[in-house]
N, C-alpha and C. Protein backbone atom coordinates (compact mmCIF):
# COMPACT_ATOMS: atom_id res chain seq x y z
N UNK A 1 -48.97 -10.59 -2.74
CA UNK A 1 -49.31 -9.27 -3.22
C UNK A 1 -50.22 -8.55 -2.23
N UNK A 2 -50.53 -9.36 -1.39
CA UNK A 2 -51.54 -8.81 -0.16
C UNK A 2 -51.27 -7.62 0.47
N UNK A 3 -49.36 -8.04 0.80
CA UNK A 3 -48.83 -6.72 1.28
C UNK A 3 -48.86 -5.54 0.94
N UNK A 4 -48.52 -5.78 -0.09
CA UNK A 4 -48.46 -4.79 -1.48
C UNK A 4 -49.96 -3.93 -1.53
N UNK A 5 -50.67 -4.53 -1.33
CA UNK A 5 -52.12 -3.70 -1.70
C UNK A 5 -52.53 -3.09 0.08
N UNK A 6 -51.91 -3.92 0.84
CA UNK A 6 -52.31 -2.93 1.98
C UNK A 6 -51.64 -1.39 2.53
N UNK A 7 -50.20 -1.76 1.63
CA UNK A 7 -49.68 -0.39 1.93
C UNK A 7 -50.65 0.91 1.20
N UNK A 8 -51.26 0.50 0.26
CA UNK A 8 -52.19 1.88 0.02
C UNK A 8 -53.23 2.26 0.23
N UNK A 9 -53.31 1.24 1.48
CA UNK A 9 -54.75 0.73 2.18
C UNK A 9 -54.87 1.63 3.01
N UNK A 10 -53.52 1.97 3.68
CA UNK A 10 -53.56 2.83 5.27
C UNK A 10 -51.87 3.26 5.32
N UNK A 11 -51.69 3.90 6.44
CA UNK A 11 -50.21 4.61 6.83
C UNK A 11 -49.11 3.79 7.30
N UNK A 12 -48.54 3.35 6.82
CA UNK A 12 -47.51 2.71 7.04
C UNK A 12 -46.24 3.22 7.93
N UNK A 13 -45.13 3.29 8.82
CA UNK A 13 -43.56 3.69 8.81
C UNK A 13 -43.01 3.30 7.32
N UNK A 14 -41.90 3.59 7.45
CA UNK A 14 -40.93 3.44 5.86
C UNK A 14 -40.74 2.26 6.45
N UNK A 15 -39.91 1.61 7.29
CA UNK A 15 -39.68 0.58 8.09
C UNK A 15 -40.66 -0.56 7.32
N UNK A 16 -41.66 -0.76 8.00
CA UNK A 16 -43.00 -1.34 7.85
C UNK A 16 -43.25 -1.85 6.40
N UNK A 17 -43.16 -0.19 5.37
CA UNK A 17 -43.55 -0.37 4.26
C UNK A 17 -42.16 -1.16 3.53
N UNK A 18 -40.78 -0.67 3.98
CA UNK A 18 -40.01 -1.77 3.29
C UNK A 18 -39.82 -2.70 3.27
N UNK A 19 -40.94 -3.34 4.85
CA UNK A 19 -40.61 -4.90 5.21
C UNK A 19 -41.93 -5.55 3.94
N UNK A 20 -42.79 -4.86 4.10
CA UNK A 20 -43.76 -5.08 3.27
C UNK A 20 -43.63 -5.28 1.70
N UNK A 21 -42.93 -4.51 1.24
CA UNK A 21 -42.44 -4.38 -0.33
C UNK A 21 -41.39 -5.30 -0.07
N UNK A 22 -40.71 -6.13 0.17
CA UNK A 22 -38.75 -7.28 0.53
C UNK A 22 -40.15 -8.50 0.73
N UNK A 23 -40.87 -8.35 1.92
CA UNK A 23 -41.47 -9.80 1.95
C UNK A 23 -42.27 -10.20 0.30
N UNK A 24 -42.92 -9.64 -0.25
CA UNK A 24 -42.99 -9.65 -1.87
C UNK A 24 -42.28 -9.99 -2.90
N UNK A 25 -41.28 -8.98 -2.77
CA UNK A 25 -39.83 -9.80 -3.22
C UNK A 25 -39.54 -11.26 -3.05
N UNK A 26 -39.40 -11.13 -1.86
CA UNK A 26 -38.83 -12.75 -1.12
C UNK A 26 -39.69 -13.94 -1.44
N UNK A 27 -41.42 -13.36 -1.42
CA UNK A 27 -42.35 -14.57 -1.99
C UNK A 27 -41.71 -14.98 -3.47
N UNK A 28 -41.72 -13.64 -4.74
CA UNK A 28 -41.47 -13.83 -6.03
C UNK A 28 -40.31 -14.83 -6.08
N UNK A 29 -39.16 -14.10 -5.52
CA UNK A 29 -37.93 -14.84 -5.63
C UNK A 29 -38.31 -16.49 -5.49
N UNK A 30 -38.90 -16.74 -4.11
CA UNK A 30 -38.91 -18.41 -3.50
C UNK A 30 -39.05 -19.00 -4.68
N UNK A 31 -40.75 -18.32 -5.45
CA UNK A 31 -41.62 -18.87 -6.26
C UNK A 31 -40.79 -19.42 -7.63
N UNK A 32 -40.04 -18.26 -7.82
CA UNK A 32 -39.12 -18.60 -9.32
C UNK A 32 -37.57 -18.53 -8.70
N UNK A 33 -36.94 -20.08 -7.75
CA UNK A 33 -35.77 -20.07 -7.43
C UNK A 33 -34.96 -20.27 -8.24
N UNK A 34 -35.22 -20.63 -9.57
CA UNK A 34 -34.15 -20.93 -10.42
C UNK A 34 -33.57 -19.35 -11.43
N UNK A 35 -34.13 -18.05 -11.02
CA UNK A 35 -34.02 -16.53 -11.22
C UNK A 35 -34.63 -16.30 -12.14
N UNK A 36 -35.65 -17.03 -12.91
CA UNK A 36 -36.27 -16.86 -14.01
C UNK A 36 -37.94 -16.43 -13.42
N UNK A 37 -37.43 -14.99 -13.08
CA UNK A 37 -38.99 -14.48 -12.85
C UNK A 37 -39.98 -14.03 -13.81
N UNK A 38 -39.57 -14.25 -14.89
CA UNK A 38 -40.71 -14.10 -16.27
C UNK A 38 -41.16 -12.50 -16.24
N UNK A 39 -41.99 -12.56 -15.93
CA UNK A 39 -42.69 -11.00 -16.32
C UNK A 39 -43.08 -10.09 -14.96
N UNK A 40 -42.57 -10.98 -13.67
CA UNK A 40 -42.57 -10.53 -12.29
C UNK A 40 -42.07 -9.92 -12.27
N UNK A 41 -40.63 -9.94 -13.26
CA UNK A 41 -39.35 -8.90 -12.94
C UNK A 41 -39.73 -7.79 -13.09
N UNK A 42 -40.83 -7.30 -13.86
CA UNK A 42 -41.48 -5.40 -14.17
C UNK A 42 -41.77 -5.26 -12.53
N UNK A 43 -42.50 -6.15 -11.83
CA UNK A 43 -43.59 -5.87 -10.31
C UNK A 43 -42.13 -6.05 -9.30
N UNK A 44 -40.66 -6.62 -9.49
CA UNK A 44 -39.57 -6.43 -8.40
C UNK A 44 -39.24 -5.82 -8.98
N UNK A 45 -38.79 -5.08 -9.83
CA UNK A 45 -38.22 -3.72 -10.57
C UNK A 45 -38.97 -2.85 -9.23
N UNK A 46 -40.08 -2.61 -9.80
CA UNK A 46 -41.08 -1.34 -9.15
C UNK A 46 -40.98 -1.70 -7.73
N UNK A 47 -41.04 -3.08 -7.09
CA UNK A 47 -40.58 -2.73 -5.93
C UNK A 47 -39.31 -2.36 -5.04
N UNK A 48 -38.23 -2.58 -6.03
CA UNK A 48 -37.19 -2.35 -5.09
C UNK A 48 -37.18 -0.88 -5.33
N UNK A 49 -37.93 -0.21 -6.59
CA UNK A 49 -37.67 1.36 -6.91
C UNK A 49 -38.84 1.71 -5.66
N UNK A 50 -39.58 1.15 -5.20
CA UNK A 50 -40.76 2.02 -3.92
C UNK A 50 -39.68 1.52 -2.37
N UNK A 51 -39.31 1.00 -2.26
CA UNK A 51 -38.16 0.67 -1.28
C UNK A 51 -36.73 1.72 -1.32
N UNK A 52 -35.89 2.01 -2.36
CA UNK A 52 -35.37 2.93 -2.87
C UNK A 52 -36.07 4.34 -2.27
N UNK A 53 -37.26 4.44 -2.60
CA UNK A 53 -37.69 5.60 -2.14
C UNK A 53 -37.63 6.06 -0.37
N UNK A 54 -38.46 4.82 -0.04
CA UNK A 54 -38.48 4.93 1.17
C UNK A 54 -36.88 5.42 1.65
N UNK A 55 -36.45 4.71 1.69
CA UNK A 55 -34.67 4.71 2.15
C UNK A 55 -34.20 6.36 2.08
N UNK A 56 -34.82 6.56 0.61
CA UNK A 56 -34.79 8.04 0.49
C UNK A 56 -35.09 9.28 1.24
N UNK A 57 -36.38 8.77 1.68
CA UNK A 57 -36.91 9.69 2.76
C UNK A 57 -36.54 9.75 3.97
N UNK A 58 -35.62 8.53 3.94
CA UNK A 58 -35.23 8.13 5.55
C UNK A 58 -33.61 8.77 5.83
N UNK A 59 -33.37 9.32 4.23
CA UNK A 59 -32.02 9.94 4.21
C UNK A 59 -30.77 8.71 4.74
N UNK A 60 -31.12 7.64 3.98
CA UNK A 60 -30.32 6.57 3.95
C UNK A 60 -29.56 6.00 2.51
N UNK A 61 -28.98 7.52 2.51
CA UNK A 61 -28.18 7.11 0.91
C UNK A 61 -27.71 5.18 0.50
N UNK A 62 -26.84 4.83 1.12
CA UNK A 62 -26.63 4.09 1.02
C UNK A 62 -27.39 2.42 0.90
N UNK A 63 -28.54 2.71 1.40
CA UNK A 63 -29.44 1.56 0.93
C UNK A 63 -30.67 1.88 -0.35
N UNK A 64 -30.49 3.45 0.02
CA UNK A 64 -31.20 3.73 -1.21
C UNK A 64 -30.86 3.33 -2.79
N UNK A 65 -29.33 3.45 -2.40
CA UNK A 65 -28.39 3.18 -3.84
C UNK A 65 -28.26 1.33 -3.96
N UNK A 66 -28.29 0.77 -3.33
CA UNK A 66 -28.38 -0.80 -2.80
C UNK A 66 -29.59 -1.13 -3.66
N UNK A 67 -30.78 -0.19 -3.13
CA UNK A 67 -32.54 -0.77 -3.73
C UNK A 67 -32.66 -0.19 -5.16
N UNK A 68 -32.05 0.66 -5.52
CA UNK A 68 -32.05 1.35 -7.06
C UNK A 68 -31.03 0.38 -7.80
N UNK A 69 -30.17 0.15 -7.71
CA UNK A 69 -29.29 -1.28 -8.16
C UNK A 69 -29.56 -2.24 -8.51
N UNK A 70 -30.61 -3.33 -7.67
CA UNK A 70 -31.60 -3.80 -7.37
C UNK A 70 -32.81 -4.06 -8.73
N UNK A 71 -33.20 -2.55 -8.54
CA UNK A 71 -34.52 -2.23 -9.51
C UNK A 71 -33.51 -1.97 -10.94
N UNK A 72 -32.83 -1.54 -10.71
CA UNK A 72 -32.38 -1.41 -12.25
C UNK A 72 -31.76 -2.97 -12.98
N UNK A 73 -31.27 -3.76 -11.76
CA UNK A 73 -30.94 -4.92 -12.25
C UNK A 73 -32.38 -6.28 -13.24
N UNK A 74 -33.35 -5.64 -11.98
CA UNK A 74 -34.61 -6.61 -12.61
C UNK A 74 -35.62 -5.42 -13.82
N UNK A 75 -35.15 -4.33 -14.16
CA UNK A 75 -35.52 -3.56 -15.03
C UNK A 75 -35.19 -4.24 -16.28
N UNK A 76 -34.13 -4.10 -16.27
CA UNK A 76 -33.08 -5.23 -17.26
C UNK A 76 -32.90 -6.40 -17.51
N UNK A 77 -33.70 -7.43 -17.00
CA UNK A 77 -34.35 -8.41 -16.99
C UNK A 77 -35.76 -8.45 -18.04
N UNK A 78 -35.97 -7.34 -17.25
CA UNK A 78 -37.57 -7.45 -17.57
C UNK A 78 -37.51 -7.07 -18.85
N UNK A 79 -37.15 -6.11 -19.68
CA UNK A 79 -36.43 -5.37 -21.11
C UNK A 79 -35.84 -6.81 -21.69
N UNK A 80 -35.50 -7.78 -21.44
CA UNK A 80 -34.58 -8.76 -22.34
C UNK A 80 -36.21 -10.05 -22.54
């Protein structure tokens, strides 16, 4: 979550900040490999929707729609 708290620490690239928000991801995921992220799934929801964004700004439809997919998949998780 380290990452996570430094992006609002200081200025990031989108680049940067999406490697930053995926390496988070990638910790959660390792942590719960069997896909049962419990109540993490609300904190990868919200990150693939701040990744989504980025993509957005970067006028990268197509990964934007990839990271909103993503967030809506562990939204729906998180809701069950």
């Amino acid at each position: 979550m380290t990452a996570v708290n430094m992006i609002s620490k200081a200025h990031f690239s989108h680049e940067e900040t999406i490697e930053a928000y995926t390496f988070a991801i990638d910790i959660l995921k390792r942590l719960y490999s069997d896909g049962n992220v419990g109540f993490y799934a609300f904190d990868i929801s919200y990150y693939y929707r701040k990744i989504a964004s980025e993509y957005a700004e970067m006028n990268d439809a197509e990964n934007t729609l990839k990271a909103l997919t993503e967030s809506c998949k562990f939204a729906i998780i998180e809701a069950n």
